[in-house]
N, C-alpha and C. Protein backbone atom coordinates (compact mmCIF):
# COMPACT_ATOMS: atom_id res chain seq x y z
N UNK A 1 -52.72 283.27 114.75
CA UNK A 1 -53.68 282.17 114.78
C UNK A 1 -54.79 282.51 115.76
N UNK A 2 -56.03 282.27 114.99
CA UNK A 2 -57.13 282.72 116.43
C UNK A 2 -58.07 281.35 116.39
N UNK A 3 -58.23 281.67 117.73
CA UNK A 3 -58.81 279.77 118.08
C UNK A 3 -60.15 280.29 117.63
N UNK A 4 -60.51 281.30 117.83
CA UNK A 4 -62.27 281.37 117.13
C UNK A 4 -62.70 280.84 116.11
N UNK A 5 -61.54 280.45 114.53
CA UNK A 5 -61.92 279.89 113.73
C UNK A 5 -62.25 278.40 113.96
N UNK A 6 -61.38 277.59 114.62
CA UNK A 6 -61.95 276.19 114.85
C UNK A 6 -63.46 276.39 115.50
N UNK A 7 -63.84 277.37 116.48
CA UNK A 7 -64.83 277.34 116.88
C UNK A 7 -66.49 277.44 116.25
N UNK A 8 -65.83 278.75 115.51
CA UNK A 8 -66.42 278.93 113.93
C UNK A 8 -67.24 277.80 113.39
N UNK A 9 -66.03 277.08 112.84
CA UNK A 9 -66.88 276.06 111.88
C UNK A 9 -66.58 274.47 112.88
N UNK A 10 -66.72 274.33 113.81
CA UNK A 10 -66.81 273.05 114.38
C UNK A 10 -67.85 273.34 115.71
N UNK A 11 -69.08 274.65 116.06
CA UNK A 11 -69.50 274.97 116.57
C UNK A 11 -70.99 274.25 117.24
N UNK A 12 -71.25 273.20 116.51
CA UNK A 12 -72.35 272.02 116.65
C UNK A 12 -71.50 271.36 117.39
N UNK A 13 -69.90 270.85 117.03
CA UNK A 13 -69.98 269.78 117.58
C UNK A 13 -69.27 269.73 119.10
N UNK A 14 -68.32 270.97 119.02
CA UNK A 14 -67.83 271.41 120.54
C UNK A 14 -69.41 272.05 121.52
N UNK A 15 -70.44 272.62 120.86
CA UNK A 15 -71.46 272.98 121.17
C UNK A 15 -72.04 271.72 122.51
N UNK A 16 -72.57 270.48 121.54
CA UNK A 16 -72.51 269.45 121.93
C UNK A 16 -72.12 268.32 122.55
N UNK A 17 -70.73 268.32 122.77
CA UNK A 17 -69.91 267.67 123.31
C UNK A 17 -69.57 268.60 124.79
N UNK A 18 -70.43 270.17 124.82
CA UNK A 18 -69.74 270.68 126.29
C UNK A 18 -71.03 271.22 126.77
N UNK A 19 -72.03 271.21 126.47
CA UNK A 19 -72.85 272.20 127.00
C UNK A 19 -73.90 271.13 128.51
N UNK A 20 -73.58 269.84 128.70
CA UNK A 20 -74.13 269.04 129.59
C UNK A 20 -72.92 268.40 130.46
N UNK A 21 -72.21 269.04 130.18
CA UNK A 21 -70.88 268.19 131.28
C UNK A 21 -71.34 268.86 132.38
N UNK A 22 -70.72 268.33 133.60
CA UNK A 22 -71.36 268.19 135.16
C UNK A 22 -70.16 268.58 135.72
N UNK A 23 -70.16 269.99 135.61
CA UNK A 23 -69.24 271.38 136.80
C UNK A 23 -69.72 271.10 138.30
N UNK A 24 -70.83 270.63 138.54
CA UNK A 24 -71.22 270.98 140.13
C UNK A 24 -70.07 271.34 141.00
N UNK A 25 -69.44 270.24 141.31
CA UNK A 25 -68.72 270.16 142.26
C UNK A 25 -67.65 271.68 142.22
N UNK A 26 -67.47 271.74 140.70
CA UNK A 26 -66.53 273.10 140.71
C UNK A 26 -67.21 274.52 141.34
N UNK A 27 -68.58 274.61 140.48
CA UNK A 27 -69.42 275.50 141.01
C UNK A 27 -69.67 275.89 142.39
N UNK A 28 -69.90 274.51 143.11
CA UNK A 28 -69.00 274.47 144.60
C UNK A 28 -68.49 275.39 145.09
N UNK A 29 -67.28 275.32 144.51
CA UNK A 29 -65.88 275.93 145.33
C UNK A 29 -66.45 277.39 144.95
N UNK A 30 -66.33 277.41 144.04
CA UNK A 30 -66.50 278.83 143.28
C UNK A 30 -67.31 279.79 144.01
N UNK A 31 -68.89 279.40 144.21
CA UNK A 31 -69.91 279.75 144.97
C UNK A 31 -69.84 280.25 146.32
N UNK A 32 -68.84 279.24 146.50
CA UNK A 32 -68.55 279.51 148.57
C UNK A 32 -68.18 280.72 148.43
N UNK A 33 -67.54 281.58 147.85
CA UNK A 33 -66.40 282.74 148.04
C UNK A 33 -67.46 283.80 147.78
N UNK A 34 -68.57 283.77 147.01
CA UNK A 34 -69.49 284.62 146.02
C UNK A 34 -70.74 285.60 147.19
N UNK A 35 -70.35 286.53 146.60
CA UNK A 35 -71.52 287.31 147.91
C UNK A 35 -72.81 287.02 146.75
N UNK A 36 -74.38 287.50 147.63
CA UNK A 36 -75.79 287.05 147.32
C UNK A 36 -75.64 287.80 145.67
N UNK A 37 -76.39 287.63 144.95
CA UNK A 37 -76.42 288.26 143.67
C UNK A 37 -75.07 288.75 143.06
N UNK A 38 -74.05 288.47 142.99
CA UNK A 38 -72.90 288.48 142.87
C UNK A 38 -72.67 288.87 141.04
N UNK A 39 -72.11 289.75 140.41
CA UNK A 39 -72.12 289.67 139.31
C UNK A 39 -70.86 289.18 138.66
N UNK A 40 -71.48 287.91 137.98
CA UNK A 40 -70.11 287.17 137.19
C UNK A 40 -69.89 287.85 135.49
N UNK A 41 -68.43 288.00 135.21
CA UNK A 41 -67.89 287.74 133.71
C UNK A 41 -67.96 286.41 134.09
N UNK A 42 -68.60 286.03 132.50
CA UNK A 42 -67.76 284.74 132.16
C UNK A 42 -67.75 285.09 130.62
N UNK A 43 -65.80 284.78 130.89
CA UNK A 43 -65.03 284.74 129.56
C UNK A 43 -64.99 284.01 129.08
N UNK A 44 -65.07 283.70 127.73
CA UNK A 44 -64.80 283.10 127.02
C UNK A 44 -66.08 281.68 127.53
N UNK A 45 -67.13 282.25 126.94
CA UNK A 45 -68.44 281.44 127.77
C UNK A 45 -68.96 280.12 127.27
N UNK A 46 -68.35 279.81 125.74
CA UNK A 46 -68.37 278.47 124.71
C UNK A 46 -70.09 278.73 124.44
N UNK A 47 -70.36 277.39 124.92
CA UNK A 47 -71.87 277.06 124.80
C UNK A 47 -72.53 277.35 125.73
N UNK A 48 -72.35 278.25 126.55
CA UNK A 48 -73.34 279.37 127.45
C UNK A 48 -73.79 278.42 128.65
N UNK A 49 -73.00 277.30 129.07
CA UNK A 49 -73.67 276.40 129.65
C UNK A 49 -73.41 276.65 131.59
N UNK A 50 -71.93 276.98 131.59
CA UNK A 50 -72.04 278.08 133.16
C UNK A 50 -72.40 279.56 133.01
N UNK A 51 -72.87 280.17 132.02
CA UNK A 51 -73.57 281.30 132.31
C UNK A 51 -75.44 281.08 132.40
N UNK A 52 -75.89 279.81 132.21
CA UNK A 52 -77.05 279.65 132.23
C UNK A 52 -77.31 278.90 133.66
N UNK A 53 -76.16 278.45 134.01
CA UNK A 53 -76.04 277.58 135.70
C UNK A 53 -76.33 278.88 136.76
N UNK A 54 -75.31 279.72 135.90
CA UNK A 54 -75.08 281.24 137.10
C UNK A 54 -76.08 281.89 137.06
N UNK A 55 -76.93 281.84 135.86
CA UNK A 55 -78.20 282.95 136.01
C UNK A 55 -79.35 282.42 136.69
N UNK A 56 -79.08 280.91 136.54
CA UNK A 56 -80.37 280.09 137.48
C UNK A 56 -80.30 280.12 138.60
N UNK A 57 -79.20 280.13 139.02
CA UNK A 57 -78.62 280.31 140.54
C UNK A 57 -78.92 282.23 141.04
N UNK A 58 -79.23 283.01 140.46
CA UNK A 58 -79.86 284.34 141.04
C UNK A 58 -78.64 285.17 140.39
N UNK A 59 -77.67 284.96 139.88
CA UNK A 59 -76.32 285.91 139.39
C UNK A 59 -76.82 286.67 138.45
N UNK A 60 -76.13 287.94 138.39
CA UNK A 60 -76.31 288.31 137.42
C UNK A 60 -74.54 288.40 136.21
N UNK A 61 -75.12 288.14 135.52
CA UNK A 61 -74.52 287.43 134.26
C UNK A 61 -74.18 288.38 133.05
N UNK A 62 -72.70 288.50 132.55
CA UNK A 62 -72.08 289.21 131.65
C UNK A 62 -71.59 288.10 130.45
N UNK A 63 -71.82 287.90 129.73
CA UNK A 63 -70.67 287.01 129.15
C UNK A 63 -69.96 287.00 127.92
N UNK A 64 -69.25 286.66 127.42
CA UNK A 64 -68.15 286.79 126.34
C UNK A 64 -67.87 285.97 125.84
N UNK A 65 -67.60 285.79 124.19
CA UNK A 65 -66.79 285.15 123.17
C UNK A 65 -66.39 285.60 121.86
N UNK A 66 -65.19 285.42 121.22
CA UNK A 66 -64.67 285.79 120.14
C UNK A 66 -65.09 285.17 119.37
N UNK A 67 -65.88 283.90 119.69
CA UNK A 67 -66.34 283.03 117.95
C UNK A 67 -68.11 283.36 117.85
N UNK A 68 -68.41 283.82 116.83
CA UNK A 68 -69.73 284.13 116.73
C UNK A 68 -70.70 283.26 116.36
N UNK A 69 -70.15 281.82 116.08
CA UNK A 69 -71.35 280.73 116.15
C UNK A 69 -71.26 280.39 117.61
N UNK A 70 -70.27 280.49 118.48
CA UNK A 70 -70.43 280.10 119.83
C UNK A 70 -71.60 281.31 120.63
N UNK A 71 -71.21 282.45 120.47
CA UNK A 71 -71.61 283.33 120.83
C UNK A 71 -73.63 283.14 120.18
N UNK A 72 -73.82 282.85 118.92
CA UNK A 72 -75.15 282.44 118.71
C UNK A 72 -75.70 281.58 119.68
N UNK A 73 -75.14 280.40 119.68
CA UNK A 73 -75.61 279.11 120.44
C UNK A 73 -75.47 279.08 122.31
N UNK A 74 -74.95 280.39 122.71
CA UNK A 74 -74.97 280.35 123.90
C UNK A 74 -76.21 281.25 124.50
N UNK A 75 -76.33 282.26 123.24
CA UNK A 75 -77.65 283.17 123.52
C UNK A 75 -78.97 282.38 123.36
N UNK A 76 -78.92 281.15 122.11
CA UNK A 76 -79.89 280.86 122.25
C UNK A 76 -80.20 279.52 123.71
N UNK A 77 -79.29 279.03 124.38
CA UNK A 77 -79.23 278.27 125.52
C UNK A 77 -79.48 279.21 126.59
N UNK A 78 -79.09 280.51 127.01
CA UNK A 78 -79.04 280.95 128.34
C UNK A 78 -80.39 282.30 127.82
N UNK A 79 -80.56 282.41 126.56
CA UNK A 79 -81.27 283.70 126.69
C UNK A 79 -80.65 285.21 127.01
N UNK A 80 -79.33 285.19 127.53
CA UNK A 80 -78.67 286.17 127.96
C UNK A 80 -78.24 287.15 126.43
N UNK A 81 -77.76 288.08 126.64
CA UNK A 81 -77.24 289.05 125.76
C UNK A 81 -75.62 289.03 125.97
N UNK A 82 -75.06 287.39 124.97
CA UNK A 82 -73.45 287.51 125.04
C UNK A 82 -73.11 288.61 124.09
N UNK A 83 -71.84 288.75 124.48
CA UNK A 83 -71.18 289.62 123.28
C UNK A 83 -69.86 289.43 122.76
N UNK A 84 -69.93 289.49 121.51
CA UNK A 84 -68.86 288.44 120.74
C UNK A 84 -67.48 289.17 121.12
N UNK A 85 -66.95 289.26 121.48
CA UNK A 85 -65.41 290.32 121.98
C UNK A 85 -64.41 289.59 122.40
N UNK A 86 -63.06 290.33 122.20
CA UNK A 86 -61.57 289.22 122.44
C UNK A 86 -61.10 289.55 124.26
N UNK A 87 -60.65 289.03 124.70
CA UNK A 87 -60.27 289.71 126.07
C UNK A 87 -59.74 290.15 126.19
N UNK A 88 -59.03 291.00 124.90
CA UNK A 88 -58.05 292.89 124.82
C UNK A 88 -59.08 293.42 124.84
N UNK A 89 -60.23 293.08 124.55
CA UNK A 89 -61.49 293.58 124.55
C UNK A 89 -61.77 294.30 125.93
N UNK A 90 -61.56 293.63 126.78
CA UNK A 90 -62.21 293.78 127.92
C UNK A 90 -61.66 295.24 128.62
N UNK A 91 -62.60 296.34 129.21
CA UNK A 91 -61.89 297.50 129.09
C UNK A 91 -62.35 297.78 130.58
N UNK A 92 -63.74 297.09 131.53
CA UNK A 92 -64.12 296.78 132.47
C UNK A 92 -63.84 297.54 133.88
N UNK A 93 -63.65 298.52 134.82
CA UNK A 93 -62.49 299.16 136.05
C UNK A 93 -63.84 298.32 137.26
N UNK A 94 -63.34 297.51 137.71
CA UNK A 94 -63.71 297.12 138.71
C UNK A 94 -65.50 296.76 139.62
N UNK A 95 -65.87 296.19 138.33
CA UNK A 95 -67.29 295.94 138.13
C UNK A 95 -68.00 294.57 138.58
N UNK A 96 -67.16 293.63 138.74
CA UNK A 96 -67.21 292.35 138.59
C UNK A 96 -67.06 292.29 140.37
N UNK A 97 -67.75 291.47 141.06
CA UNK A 97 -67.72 290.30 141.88
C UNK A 97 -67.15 289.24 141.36
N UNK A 98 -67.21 288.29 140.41
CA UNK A 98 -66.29 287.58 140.07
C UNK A 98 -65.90 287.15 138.72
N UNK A 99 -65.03 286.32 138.38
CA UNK A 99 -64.94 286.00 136.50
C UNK A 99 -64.26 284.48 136.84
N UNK A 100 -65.55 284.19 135.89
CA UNK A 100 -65.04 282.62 135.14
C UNK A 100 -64.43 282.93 134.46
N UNK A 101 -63.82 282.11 134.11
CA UNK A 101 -62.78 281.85 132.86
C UNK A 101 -62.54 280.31 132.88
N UNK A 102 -63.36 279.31 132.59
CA UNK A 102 -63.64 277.87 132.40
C UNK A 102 -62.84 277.36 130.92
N UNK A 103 -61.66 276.91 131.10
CA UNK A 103 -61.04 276.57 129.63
C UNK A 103 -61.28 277.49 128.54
N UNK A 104 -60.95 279.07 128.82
CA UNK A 104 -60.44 279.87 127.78
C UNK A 104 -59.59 280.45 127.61
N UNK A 105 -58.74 280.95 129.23
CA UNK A 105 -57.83 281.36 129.25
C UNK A 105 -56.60 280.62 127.92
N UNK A 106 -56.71 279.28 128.02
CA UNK A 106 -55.67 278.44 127.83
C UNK A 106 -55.78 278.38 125.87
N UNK A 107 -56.03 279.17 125.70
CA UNK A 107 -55.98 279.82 124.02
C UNK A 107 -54.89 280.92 124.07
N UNK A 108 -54.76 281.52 125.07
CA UNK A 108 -54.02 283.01 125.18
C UNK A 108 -52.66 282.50 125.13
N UNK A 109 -51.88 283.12 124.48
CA UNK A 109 -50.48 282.98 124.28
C UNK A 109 -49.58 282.97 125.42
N UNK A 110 -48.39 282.60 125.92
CA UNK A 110 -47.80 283.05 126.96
C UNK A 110 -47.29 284.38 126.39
N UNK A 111 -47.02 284.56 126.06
CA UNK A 111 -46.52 286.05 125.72
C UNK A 111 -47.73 287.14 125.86
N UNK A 112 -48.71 287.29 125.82
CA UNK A 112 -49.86 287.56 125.82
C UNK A 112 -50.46 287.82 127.17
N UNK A 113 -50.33 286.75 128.04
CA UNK A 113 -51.11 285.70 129.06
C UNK A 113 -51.30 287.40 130.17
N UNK A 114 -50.04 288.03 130.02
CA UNK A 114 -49.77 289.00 131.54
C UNK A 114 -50.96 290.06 130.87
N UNK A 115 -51.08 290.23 129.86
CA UNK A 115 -51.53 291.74 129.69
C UNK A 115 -53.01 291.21 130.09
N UNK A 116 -53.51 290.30 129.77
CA UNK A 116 -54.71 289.64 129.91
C UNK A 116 -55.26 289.84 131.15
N UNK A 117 -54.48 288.50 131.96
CA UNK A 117 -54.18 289.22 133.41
C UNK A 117 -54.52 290.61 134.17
N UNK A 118 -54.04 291.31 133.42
CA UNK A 118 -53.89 292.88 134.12
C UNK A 118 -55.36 293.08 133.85
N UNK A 119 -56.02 292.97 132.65
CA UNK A 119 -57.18 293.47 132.68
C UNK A 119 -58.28 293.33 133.31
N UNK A 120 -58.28 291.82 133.49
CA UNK A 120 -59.35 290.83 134.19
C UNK A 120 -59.23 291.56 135.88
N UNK A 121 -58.01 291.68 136.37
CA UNK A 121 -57.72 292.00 137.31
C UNK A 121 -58.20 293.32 137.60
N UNK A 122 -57.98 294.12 136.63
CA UNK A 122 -59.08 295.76 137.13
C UNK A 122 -60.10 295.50 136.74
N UNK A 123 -60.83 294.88 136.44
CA UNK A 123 -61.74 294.43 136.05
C UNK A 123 -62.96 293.75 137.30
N UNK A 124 -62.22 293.35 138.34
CA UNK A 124 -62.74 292.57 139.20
C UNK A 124 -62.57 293.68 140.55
N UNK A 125 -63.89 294.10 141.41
CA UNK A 125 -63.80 294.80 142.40
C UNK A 125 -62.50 293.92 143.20
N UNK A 126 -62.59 294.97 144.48
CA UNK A 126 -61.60 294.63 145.08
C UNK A 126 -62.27 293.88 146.05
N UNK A 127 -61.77 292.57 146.72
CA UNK A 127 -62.03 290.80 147.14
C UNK A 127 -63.07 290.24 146.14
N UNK A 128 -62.98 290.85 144.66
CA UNK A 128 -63.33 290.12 143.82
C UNK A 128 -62.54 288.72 143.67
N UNK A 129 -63.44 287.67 143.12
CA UNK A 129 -62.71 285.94 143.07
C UNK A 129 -62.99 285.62 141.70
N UNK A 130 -62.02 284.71 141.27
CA UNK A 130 -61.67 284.39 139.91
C UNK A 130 -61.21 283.40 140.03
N UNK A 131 -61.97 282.26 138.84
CA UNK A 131 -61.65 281.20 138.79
C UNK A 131 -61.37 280.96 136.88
N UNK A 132 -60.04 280.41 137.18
CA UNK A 132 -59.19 279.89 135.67
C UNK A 132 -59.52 278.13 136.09
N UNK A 133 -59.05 277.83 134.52
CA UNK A 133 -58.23 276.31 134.54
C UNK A 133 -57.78 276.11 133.13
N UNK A 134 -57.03 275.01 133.22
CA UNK A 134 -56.17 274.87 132.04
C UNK A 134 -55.76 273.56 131.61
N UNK A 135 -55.65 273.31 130.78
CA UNK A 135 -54.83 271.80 130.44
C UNK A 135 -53.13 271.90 131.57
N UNK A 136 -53.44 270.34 131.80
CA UNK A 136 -52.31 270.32 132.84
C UNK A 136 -51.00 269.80 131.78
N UNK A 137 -49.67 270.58 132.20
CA UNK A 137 -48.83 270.34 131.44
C UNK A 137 -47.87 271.98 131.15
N UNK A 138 -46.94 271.32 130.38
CA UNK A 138 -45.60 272.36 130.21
C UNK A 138 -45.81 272.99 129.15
N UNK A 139 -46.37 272.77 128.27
CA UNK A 139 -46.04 272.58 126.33
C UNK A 139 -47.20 273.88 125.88
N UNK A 140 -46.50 274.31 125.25
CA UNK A 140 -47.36 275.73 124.37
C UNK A 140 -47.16 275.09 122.73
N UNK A 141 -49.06 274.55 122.04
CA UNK A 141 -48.76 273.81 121.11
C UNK A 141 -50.20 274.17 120.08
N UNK A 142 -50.54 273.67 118.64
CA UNK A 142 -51.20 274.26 117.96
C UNK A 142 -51.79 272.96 117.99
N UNK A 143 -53.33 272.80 117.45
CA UNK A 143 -54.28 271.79 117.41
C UNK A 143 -55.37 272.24 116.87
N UNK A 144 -55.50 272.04 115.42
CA UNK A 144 -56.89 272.45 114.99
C UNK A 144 -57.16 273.94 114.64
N UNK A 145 -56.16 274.59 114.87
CA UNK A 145 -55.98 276.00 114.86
C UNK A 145 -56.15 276.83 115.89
N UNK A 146 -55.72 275.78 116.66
CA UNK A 146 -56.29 276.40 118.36
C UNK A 146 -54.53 276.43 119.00
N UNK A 147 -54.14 277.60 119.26
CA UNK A 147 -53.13 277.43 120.35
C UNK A 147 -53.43 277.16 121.56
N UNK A 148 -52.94 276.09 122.28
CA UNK A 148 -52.75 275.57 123.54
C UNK A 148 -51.66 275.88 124.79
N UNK A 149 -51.99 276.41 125.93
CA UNK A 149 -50.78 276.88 126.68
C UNK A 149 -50.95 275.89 127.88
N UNK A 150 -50.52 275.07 128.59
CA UNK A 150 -50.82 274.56 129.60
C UNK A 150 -50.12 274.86 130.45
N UNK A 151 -50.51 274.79 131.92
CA UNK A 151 -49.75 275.30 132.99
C UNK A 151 -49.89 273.78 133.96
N UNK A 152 -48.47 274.28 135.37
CA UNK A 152 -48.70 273.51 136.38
C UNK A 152 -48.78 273.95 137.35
N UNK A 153 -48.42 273.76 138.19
CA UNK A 153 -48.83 274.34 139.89
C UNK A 153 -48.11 275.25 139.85
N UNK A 154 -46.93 275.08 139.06
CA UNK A 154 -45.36 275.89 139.60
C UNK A 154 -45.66 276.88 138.48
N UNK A 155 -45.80 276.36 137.39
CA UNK A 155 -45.94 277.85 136.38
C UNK A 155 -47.58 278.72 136.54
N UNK A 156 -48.36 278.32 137.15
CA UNK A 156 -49.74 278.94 137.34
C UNK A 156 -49.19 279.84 138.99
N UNK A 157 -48.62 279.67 139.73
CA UNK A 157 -48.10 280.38 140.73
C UNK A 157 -47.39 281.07 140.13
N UNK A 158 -46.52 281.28 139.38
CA UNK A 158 -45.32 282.21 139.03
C UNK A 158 -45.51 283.33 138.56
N UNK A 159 -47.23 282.69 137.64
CA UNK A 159 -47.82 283.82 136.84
C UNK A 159 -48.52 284.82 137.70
N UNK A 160 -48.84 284.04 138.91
CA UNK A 160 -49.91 284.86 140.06
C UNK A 160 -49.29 285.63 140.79
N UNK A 161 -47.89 285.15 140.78
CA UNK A 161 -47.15 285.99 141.99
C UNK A 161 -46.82 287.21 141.48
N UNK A 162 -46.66 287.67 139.99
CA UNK A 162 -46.10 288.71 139.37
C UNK A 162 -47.57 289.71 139.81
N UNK A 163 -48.55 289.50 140.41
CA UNK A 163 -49.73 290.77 140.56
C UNK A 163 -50.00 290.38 142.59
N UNK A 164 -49.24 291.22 143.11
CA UNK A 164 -49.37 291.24 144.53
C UNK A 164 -51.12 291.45 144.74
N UNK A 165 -52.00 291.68 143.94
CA UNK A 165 -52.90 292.53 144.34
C UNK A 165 -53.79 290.97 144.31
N UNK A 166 -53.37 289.47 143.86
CA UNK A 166 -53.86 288.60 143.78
C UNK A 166 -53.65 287.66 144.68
N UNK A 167 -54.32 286.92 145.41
CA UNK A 167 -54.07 285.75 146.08
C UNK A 167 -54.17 284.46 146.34
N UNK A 168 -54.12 283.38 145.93
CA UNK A 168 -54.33 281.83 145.72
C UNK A 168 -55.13 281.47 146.79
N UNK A 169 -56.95 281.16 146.41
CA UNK A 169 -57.00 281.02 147.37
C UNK A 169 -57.55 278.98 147.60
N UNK A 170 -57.23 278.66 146.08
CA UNK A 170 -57.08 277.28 145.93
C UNK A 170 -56.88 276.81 144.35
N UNK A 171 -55.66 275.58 144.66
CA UNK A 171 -55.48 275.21 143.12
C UNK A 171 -55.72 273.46 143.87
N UNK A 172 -56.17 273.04 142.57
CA UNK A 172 -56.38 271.72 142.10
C UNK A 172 -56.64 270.93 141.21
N UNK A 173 -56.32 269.91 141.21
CA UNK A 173 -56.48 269.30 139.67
C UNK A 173 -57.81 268.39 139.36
N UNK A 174 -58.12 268.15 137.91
CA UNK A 174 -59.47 267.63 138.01
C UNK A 174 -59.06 266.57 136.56
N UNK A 175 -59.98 265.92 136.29
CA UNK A 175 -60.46 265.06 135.16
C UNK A 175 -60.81 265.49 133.94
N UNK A 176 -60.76 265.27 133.26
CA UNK A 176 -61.49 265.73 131.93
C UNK A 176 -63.40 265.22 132.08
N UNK A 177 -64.23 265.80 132.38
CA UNK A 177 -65.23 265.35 132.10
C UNK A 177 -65.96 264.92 130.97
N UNK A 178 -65.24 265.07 130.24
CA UNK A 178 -66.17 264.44 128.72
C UNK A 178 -65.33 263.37 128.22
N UNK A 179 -66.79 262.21 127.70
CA UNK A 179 -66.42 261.20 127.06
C UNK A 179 -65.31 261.17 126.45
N UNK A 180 -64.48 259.81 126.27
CA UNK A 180 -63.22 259.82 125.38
C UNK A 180 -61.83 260.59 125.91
N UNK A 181 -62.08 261.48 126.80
CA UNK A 181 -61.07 262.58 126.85
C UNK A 181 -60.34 261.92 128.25
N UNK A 182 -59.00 261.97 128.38
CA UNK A 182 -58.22 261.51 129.70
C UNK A 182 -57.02 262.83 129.93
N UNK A 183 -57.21 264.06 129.38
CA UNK A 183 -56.60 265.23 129.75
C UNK A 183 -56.49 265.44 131.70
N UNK A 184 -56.08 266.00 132.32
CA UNK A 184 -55.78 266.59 133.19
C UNK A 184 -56.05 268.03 133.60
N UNK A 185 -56.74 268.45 134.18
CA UNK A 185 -57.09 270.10 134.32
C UNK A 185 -56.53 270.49 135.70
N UNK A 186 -56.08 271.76 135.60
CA UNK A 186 -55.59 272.53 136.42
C UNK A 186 -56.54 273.39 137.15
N UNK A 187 -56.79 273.70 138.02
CA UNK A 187 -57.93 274.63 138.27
C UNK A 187 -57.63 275.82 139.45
N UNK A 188 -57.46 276.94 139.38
CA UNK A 188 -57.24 278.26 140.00
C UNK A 188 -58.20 279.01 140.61
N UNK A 189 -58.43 279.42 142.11
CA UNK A 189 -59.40 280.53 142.37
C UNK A 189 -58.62 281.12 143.24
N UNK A 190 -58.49 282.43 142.61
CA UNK A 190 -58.06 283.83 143.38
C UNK A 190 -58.87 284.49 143.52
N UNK A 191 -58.11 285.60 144.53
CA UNK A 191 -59.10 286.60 144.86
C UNK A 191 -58.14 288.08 145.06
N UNK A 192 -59.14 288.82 144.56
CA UNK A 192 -58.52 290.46 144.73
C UNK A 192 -58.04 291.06 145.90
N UNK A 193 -57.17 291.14 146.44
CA UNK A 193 -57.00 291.86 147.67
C UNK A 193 -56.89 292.83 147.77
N UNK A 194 -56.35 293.84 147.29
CA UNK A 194 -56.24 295.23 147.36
C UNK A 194 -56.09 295.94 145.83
N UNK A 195 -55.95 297.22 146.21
CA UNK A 195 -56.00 297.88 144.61
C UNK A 195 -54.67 298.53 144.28
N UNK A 196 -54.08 298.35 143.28
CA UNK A 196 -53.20 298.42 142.82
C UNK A 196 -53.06 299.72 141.84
């Protein structure tokens, strides 16, 4: 099952429904950790709407998606050069200052989830910072053709602790910002400590 197809053909309306929600406060956290011109991945980038925050802000900007109407509609919002690719995709040795990953991780399978992991992780210089989040919750479930993995404090640590080379350097939980929605988000920023 690949979540790119819901994205595919429902790409106006997730387009729409995410590209004006109000990250500040996350951007925040995120930012504090970020050296001057800092170069971000952002995975799995939807509607290009924190890669157009990050490029306004002086970053320089990589970004990624597997669905190619998302991947249209984010180039034409940020102007940037996304590129449509899966995150086995990602082949990257330590290039990155930091990687979003803003509600995409949480498509990736648990079975899946580590190899992912590993990559993002060479992927990111060393005291490179990375920020995940996820639907809060236990349950690995299908919706729309989208697999769903949610994590909690205890299973988002368990996963972190298996790569010594990573370190927690804050989790917390947040709101769903968009209309209608009363979900729960999980939210993760690590950072690279050494090389592995």
């Amino acid at each position: 099952m690949q979540s790119e197809k819901y994205y595919n053909e429902n790409a106006d309306d997730f387009y729409n429904s995410t590209c004006d929600v109000d990250l500040s406060d996350i951007y925040k956290k995120f930012e504090k950790y970020l050296p001057i011109n800092a170069y971000i991945l952002d995975a799995g980038c939807g509607s290009g709407r924190d890669s157009k925050y990050f490029s306004s802000q002086n970053y320089k900007v990589a970004a990624i998606d597997a669905s190619q109407e998302m991947v249209l509609r984010a180039k034409k919002l940020t102007g940037l050069d996304i590129k449509e690719m899966y995150f086995q995709d990602v082949a990257d040795k330590e290039i990155y200052d930091a990687i979003w990953t803003c509600a995409s991780l949480l498509h990736v399978p648990k079975k899946d989830i580590n190899e992912i992991v590993q990559k993002f992780t060479k992927a990111l210089k060393v005291s490179g910072i990375w920020y995940m989040s996820f639907k809060y919750g236990d349950s690995e479930r299908e919706k729309d053709y989208r697999l769903f993995n949610d994590y909690t404090e205890e299973s988002l640590k368990d996963l972190i602790s298996k790569y010594p080379q990573l370190t927690i350097l804050e989790l917390w939980l947040t709101d769903d910002r968009r209309e209608d929605r009363d979900d729960k988000w999980i939210n993760l920023i690590v950072k690279r400590t050494d090389i592995q």
